[in-house]
C-alpha atoms as a PDB file:
ATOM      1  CA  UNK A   1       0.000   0.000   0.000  1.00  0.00           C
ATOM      2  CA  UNK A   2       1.277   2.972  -0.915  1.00  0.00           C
ATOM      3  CA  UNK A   3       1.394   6.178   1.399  1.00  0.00           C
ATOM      4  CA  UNK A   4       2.930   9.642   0.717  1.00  0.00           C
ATOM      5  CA  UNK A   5       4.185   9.809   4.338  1.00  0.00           C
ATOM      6  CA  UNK A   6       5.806   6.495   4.066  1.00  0.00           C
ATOM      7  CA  UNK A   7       8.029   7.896   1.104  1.00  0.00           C
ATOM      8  CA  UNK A   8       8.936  11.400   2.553  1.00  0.00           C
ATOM      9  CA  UNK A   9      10.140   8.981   6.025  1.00  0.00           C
ATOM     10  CA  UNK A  10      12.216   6.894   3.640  1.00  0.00           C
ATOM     11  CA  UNK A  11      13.850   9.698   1.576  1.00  0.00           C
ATOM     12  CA  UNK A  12      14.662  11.617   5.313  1.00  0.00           C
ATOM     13  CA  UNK A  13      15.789   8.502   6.411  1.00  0.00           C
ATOM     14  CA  UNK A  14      18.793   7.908   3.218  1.00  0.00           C
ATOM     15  CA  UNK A  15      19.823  11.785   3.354  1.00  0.00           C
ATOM     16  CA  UNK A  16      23.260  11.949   5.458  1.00  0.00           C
ATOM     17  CA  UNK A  17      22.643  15.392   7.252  1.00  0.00           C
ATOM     18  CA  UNK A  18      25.209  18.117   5.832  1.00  0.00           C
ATOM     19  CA  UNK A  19      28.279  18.210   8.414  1.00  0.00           C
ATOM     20  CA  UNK A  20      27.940  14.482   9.546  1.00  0.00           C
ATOM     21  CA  UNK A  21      31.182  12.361   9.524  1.00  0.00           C
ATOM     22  CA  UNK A  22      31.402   9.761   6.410  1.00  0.00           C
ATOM     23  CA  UNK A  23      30.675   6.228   6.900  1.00  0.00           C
ATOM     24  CA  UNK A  24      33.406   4.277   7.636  1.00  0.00           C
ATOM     25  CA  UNK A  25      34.422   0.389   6.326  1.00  0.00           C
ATOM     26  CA  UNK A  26      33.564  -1.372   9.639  1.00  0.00           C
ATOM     27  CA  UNK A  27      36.723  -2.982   9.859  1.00  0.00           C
ATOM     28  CA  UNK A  28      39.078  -0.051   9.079  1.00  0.00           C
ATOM     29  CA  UNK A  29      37.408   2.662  10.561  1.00  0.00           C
ATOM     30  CA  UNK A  30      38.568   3.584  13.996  1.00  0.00           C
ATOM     31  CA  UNK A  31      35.431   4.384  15.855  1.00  0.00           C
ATOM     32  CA  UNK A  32      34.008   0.811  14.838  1.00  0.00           C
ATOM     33  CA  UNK A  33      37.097  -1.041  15.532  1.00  0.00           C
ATOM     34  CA  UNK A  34      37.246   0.849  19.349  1.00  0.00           C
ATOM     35  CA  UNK A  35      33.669  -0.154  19.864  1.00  0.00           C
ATOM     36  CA  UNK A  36      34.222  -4.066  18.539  1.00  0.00           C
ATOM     37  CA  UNK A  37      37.302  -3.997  20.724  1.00  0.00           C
ATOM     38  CA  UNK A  38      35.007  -2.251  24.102  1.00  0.00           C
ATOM     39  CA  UNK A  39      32.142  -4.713  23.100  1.00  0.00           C
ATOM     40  CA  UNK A  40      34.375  -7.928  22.652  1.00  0.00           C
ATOM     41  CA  UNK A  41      36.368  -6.504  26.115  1.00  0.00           C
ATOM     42  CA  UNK A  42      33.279  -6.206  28.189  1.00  0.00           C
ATOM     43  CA  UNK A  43      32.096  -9.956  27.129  1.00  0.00           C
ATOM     44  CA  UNK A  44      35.246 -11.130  27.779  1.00  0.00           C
ATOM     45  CA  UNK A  45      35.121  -9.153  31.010  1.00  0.00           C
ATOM     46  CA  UNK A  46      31.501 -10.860  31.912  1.00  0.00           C
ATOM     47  CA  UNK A  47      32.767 -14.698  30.575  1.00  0.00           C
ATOM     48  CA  UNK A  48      29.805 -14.219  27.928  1.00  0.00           C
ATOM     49  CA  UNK A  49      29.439 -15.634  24.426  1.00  0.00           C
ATOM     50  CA  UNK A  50      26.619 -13.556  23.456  1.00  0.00           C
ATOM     51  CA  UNK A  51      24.531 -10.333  24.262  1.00  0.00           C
ATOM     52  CA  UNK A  52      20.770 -10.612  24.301  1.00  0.00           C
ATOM     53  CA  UNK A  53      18.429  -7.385  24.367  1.00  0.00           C
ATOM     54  CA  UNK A  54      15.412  -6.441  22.918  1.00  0.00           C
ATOM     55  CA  UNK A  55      15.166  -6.108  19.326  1.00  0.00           C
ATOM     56  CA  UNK A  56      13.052  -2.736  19.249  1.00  0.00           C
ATOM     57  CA  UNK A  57      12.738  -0.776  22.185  1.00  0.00           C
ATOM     58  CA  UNK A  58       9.280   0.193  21.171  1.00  0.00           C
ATOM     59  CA  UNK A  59       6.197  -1.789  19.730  1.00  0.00           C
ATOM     60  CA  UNK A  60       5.697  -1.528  16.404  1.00  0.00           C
ATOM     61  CA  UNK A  61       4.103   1.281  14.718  1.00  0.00           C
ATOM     62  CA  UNK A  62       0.845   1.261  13.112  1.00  0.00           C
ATOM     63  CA  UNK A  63       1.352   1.675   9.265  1.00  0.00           C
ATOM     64  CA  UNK A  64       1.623   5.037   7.964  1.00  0.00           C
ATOM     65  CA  UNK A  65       1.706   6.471  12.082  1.00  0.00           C
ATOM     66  CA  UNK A  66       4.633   9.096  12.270  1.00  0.00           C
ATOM     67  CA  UNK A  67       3.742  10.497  15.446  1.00  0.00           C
ATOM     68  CA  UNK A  68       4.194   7.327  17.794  1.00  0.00           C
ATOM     69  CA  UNK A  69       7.549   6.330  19.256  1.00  0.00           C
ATOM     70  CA  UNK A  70       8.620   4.275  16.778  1.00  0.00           C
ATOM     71  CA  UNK A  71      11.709   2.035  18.496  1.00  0.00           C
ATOM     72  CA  UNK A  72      15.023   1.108  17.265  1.00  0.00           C
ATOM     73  CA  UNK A  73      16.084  -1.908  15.960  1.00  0.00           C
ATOM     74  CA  UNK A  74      19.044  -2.779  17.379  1.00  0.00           C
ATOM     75  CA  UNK A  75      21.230  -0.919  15.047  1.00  0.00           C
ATOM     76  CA  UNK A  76      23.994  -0.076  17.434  1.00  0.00           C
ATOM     77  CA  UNK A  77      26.362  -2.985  17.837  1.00  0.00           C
ATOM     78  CA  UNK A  78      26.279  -5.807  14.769  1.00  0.00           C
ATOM     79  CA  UNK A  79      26.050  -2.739  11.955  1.00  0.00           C
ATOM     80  CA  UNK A  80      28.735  -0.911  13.934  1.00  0.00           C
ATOM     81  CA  UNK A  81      31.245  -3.407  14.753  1.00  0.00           C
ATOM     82  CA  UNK A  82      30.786  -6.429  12.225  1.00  0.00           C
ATOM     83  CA  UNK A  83      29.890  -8.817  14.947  1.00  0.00           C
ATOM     84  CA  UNK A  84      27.191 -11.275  13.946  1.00  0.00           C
ATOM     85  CA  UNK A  85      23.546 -10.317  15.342  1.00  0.00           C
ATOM     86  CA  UNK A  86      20.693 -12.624  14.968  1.00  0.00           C
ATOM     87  CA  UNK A  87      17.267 -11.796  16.102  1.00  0.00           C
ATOM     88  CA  UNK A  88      14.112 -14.283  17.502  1.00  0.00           C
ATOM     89  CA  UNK A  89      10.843 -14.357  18.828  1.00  0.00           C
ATOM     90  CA  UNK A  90      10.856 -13.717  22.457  1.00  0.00           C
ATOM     91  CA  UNK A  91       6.455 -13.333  22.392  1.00  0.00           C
ATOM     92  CA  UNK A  92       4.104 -10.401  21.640  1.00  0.00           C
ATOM     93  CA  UNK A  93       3.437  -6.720  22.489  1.00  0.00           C
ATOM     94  CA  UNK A  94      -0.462  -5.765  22.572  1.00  0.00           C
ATOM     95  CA  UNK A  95      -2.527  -6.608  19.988  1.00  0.00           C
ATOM     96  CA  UNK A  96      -0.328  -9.871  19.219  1.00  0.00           C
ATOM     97  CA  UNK A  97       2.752  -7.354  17.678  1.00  0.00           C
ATOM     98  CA  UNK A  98       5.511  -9.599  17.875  1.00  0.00           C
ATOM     99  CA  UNK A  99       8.699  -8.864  20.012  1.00  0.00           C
ATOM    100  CA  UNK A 100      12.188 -10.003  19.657  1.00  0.00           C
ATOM    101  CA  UNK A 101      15.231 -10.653  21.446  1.00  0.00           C
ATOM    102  CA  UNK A 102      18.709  -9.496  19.556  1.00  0.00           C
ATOM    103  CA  UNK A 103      21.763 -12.069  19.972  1.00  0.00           C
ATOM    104  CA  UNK A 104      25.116 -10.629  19.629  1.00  0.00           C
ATOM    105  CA  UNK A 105      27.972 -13.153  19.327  1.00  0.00           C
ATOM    106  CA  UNK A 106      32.008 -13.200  18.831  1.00  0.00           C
ATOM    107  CA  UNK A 107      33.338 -12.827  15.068  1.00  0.00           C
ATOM    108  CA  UNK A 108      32.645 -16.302  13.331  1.00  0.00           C
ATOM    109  CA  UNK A 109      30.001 -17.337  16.149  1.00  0.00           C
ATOM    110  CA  UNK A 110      27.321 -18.165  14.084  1.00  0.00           C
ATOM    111  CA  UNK A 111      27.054 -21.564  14.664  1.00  0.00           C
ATOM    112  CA  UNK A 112      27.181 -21.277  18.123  1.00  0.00           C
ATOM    113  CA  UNK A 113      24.054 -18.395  18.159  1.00  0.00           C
ATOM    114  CA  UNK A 114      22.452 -20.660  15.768  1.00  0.00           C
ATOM    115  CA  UNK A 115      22.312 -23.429  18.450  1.00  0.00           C
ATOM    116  CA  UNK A 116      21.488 -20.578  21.155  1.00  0.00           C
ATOM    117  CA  UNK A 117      18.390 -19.566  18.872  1.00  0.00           C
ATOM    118  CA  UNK A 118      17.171 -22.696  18.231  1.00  0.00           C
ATOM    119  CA  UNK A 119      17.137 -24.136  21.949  1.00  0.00           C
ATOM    120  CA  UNK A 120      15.542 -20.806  23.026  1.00  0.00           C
ATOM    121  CA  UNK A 121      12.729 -20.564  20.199  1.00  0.00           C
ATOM    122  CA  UNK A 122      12.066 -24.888  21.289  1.00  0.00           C
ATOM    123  CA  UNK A 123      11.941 -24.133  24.940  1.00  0.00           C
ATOM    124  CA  UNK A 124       9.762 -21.168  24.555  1.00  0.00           C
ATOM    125  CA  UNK A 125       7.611 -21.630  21.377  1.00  0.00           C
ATOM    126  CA  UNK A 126       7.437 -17.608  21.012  1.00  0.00           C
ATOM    127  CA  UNK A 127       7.209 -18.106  17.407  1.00  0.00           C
ATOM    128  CA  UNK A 128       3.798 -17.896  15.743  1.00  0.00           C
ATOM    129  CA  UNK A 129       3.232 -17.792  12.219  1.00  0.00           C
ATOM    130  CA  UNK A 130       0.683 -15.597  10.828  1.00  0.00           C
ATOM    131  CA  UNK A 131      -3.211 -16.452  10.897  1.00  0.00           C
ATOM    132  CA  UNK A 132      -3.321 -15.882   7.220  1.00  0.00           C
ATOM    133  CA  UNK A 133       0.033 -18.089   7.167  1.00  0.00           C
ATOM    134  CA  UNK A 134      -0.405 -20.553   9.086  1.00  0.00           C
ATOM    135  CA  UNK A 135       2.758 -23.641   8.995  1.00  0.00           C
ATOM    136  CA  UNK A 136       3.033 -25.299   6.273  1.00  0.00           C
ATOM    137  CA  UNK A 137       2.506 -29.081   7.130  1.00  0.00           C
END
């Protein structure tokens, strides 16, 4: 469905703001290596293989509503370091809106936060498929 508000959000959203720092290679630029480096530090620090957060920090928005908070997705550490990030089902806002939990893991950890993801979406069953999808058999 198309919706002129939709299309003005995505064009603000592409246009770098005049004066902002370019975008950096994640693995050469300094700022993203110092954060990999703080992130992979404080894990270490903790004896953690992972991170797990929310997904959004907000429900999610009602089609074509610009005025509600609208969340974040997570786009602070895997974008800006190059660590792997995997997100799951972790149940539903109101209304049924799904919710998700964000899994962070080492460089080369996918494997391992593809076992992590699996035993958590068995042991909890978050996951629902759509009413007008259901499984296929």
């Amino acid at each position: 469905m198309y919706l002129p508000q939709n299309e003005t959000r995505l064009k603000r959203s592409i246009q770098k703001p005049s004066g902002s720092p370019p975008i950096g290679d994640v693995y050469v630029e300094p700022r993203n290596i110092a954060l990999r480096k703080a992130v992979l530090g404080a894990m270490e620090a903790e004896g953690v293989d992972v991170l797990i957060y929310p997904t959004w920090s907000n429900p999610p928005r009602k089609v074509g509503d610009l005025e509600s908070p609208h969340g974040d997705n997570s786009q602070k550490i895997p974008p800006h370091t190059g660590l792997p990030g995997m997100s799951v089902p972790m149940g539903s806002t109101y209304g049924g809106l799904p919710a998700g939990l964000q899994i962070v893991g080492r460089p080369f950890a996918q494997p391992e936060m593809i076992r992590i993801t699996y035993a958590y979406e068995q042991a909890t069953r978050h996951r629902r498929p759509p009413e007008k999808f259901p499984d296929l058999e």
